[in-house]
Protein backbone atom coordinates (compact mmCIF):
# COMPACT_ATOMS: atom_id res chain seq x y z
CA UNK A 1 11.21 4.77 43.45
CA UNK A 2 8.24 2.92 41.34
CA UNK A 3 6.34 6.03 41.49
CA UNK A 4 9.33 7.89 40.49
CA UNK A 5 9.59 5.47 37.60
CA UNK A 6 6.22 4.88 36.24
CA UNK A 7 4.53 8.31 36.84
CA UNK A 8 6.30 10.21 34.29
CA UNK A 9 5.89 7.56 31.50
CA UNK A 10 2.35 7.29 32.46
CA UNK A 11 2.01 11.03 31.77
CA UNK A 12 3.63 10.76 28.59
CA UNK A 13 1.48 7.90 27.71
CA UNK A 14 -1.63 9.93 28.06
CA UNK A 15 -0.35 12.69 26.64
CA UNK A 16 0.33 10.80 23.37
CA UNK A 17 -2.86 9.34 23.72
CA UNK A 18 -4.76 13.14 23.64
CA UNK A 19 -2.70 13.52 21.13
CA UNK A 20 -3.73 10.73 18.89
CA UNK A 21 -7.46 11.71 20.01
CA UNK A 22 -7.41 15.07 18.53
CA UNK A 23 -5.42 14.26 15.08
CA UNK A 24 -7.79 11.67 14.17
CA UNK A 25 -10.97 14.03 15.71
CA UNK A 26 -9.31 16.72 13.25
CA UNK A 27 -8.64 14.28 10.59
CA UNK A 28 -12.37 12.98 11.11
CA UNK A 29 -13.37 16.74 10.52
CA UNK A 30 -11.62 17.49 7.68
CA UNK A 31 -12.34 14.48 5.70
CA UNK A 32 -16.12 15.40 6.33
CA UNK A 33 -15.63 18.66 5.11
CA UNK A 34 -14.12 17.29 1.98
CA UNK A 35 -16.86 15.10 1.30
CA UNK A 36 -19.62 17.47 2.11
CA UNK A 37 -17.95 20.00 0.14
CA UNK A 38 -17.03 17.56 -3.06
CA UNK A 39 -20.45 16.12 -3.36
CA UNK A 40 -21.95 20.05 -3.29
CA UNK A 41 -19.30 21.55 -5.51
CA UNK A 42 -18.93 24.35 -3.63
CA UNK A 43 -15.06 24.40 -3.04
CA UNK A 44 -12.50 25.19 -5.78
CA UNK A 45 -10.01 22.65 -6.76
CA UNK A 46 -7.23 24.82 -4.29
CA UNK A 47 -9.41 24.70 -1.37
CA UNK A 48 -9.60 21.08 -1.81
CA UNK A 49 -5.64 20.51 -2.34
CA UNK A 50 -5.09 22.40 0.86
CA UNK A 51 -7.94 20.22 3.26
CA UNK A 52 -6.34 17.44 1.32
CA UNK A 53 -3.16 18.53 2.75
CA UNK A 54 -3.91 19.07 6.05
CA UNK A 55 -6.20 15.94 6.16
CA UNK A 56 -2.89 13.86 5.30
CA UNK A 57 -0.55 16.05 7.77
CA UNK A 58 -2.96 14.88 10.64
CA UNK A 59 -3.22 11.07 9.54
CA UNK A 60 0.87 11.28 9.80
CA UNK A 61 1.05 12.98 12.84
CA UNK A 62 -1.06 10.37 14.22
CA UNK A 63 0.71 7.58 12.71
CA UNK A 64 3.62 9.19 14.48
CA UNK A 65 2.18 9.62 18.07
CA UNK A 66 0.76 5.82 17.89
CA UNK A 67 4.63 4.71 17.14
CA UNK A 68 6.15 6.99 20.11
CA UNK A 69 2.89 5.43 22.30
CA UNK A 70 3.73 1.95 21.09
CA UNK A 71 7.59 2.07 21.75
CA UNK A 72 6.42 4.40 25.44
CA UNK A 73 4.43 1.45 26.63
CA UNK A 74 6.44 -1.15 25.85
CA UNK A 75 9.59 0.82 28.10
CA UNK A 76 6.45 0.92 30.66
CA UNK A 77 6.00 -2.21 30.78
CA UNK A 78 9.49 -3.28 31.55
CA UNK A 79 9.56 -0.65 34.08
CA UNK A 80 6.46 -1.56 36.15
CA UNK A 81 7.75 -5.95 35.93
CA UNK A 82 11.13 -4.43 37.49
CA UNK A 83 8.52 -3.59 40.39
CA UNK A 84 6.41 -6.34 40.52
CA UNK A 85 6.70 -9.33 42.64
């Protein structure tokens, strides 16, 4: 029954966790691009806009994930003291 329990909210927590990996990895990505590209002048102002865009989409999908993970381990937690002792 624990098993039963815990192992799909443990799956979910480190799927939310990859998840939060690659949006910042992206975000970490684009926001080097944007500098690199800023400080050469070599993109147009559009081309900026849309990394700009995309930079931000990633930083709130990430804020997102870390709220599901928060609110996921805290029902894990109650979960796995039902079990103990």
């Amino acid at each position: 029954m624990r098993a039963r329990t815990l192992k799909p909210l443990e799956e979910k927590i480190k799927l939310l966790e990859d998840g939060i990996v690659a949006c910042e990895a992206r975000a970490a990505d684009l926001n080097d691009q944007l500098m690199r590209d800023s400080a050469k002048g070599g993109l147009g102002a559009i081309r900026r806009s849309a990394i700009s865009r995309e930079l931000k989409e990633h930083m709130e999908k990430a804020e997102s994930l870390y709220a599901e993970l928060d609110s996921t381990m805290k029902i894990y937690n109650i979960e796995k003291l039902k079990y103990s002792g």
